[in-house]
C-alpha atoms as a PDB file:
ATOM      1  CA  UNK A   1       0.000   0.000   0.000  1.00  0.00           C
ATOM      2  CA  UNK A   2       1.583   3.549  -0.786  1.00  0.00           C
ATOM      3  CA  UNK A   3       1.716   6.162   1.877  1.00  0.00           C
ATOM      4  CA  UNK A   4      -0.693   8.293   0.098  1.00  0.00           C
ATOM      5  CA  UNK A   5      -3.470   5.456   0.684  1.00  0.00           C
ATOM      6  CA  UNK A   6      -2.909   5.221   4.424  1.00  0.00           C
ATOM      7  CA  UNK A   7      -6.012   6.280   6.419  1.00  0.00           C
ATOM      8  CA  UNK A   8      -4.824   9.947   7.682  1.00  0.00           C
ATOM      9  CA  UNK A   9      -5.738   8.619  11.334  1.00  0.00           C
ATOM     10  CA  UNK A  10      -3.283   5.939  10.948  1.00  0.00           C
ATOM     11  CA  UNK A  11       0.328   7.689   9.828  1.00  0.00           C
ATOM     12  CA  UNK A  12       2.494   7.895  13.062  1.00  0.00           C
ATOM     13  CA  UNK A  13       2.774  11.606  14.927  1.00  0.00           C
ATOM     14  CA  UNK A  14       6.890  11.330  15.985  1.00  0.00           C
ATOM     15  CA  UNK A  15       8.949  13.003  18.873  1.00  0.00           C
ATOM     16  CA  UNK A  16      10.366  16.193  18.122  1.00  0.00           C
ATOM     17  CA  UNK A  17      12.745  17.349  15.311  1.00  0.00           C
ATOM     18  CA  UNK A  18      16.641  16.711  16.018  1.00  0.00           C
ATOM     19  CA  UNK A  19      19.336  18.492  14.193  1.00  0.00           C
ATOM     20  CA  UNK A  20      20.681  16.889  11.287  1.00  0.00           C
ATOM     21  CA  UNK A  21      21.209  15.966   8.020  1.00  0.00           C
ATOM     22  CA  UNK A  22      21.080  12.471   5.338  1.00  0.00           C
ATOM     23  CA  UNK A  23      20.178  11.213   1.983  1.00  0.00           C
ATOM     24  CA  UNK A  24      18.947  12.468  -1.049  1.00  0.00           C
ATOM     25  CA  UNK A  25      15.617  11.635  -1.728  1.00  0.00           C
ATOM     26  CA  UNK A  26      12.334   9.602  -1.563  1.00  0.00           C
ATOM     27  CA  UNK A  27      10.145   9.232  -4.503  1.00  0.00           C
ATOM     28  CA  UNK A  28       6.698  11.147  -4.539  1.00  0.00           C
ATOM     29  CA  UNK A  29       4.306   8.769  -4.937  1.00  0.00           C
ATOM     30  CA  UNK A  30       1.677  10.377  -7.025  1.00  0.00           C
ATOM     31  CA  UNK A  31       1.328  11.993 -10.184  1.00  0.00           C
ATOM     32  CA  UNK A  32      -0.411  15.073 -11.442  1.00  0.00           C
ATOM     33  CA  UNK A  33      -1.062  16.261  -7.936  1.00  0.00           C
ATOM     34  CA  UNK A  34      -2.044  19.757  -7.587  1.00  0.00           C
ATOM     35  CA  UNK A  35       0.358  21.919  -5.447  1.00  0.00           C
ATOM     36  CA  UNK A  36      -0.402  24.798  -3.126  1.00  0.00           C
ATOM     37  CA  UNK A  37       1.832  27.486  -1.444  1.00  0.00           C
ATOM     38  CA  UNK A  38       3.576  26.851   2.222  1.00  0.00           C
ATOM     39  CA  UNK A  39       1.515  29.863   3.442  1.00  0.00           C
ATOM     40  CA  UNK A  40      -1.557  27.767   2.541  1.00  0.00           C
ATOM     41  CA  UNK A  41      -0.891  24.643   4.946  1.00  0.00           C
ATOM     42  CA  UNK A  42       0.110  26.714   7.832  1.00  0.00           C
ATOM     43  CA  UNK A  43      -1.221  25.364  11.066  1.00  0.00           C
ATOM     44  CA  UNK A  44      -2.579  21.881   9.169  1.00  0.00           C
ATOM     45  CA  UNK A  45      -2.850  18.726  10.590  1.00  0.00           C
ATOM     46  CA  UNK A  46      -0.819  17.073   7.580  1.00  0.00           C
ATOM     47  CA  UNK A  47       0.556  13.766   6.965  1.00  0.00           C
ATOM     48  CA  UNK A  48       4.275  14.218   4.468  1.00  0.00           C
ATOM     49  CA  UNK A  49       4.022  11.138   2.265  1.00  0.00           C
ATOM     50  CA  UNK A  50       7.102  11.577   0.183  1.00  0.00           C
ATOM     51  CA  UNK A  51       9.676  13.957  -0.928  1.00  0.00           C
ATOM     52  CA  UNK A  52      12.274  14.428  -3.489  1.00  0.00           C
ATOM     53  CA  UNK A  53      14.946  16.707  -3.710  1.00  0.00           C
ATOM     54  CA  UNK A  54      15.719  18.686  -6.996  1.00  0.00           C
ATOM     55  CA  UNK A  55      18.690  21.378  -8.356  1.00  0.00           C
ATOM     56  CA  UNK A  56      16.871  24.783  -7.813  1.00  0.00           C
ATOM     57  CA  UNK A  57      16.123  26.058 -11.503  1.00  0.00           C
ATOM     58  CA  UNK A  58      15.982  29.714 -10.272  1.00  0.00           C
ATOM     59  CA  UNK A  59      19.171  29.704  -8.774  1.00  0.00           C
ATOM     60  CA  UNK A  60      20.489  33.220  -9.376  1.00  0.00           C
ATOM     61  CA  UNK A  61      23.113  34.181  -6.598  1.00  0.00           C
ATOM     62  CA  UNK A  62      25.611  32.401  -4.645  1.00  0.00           C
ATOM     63  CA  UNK A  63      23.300  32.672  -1.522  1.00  0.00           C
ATOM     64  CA  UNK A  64      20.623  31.333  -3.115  1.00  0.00           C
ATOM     65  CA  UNK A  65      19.984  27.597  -1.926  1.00  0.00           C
ATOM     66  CA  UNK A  66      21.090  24.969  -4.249  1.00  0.00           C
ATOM     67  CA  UNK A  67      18.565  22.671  -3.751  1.00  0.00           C
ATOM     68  CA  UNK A  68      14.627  22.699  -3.661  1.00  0.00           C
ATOM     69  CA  UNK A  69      12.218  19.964  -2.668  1.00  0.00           C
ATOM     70  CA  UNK A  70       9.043  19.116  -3.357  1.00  0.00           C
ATOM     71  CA  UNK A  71       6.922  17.555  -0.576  1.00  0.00           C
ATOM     72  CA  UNK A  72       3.827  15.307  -0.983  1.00  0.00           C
ATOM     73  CA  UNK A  73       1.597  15.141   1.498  1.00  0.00           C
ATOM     74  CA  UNK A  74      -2.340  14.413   2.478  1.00  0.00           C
ATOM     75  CA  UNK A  75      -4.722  16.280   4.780  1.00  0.00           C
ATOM     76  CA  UNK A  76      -7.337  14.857   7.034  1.00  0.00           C
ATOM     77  CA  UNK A  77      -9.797  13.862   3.949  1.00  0.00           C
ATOM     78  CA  UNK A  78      -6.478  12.078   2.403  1.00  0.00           C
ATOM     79  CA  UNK A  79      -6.411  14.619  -0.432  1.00  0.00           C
ATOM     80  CA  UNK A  80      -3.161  14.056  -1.939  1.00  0.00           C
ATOM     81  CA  UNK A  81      -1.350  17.260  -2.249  1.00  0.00           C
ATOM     82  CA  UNK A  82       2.354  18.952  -3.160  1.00  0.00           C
ATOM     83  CA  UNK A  83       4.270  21.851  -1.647  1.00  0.00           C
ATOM     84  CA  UNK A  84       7.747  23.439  -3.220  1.00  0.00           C
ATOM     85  CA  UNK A  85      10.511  24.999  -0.755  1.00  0.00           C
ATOM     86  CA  UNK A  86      13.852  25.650  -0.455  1.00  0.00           C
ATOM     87  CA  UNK A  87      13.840  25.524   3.393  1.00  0.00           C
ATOM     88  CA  UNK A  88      17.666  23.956   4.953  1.00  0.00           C
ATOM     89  CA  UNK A  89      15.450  23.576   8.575  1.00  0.00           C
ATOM     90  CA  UNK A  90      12.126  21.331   6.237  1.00  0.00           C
ATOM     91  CA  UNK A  91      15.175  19.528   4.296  1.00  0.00           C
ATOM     92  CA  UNK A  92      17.046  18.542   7.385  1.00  0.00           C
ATOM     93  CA  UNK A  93      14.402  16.929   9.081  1.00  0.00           C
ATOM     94  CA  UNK A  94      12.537  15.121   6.372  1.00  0.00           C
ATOM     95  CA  UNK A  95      15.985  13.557   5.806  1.00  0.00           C
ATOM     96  CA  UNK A  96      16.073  12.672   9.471  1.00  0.00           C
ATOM     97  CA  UNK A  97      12.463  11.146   9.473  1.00  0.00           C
ATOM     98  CA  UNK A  98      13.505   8.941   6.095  1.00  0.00           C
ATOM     99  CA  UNK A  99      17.173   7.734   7.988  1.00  0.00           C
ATOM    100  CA  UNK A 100      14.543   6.783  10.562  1.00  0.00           C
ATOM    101  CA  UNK A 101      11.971   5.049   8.505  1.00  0.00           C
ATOM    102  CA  UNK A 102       9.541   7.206   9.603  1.00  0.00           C
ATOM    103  CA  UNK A 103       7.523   8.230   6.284  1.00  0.00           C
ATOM    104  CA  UNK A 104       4.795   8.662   6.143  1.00  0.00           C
ATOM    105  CA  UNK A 105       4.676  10.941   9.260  1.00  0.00           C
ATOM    106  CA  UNK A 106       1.825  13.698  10.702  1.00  0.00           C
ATOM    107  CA  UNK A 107       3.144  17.238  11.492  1.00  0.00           C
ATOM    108  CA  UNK A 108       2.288  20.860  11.190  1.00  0.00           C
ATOM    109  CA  UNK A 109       3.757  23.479   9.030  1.00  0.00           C
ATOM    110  CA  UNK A 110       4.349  26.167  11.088  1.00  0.00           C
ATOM    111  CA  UNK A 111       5.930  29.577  10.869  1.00  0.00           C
ATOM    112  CA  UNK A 112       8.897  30.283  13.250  1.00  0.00           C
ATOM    113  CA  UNK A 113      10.374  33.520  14.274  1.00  0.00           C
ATOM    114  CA  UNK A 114      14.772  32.942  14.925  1.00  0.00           C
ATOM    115  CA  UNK A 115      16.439  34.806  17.964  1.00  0.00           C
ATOM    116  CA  UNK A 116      19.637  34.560  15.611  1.00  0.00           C
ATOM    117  CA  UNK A 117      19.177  36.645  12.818  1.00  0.00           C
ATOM    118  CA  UNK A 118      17.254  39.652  14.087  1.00  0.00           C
ATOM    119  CA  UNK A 119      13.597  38.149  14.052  1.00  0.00           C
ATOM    120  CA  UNK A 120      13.746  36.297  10.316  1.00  0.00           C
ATOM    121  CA  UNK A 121      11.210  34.145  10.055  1.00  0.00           C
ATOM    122  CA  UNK A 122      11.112  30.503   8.720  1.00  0.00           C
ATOM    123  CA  UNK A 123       8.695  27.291   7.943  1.00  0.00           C
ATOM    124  CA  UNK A 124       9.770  23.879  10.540  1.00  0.00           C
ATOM    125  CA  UNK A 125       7.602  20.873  10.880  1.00  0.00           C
ATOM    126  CA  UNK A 126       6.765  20.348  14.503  1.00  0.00           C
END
């Protein structure tokens, strides 16, 4: 059975987020699945079924982050959807929950404000 047909109810909520880093990759499992913007899911009881990480395309200064991945996931009614981001904090800890064997797993989206760089704000699973 893929992730995506898991009863939402089902898929595993997990301790809290460590530091960290790991492999490249885990398949999407779907096709033709509509995407939305992070600002969208904030705050949503989601399941992440699957991710895969890609070269970013719009890569136009040194800064910019080399990689962006594109995360599947499903919402209470198991509707199947994608999200696109850049995010180093999202990357690192998908890549912990797949060195885990822990996808599919149910999280929020949430927006974070940093105490390091002068109130910037960024997107972490909890």
């Amino acid at each position: 059975m893929e992730a995506s047909q898991i009863p939402f109810e089902d898929i595993e909520t997990y301790d809290d987020f460590p530091e960290g880093g790991g492999m490249e990759g885990f398949g999407l499992s779907g096709e033709n699945i509509p995407s939305v913007k992070p600002a969208d899911i904030v705050d949503m009881d989601i399941a992440i079924v699957g991710f895969i990480i890609m070269d970013n395309q719009y890569k136009e200064k040194d800064e910019d982050p080399d990689k962006v991945l594109a995360y599947e996931f499903v919402d209470e009614t198991n509707t199947s959807r994608l999200f696109w981001h850049t995010s180093r904090v999202l990357k690192r800890q998908v890549e912990h929950r797949q060195e885990e064997g822990q996808i599919p797993f149910r999280t929020k989206l949430v927006l974070k404000e940093s105490n390091k760089s002068g109130g910037r704000t960024y997107y972490s699973f909890v």
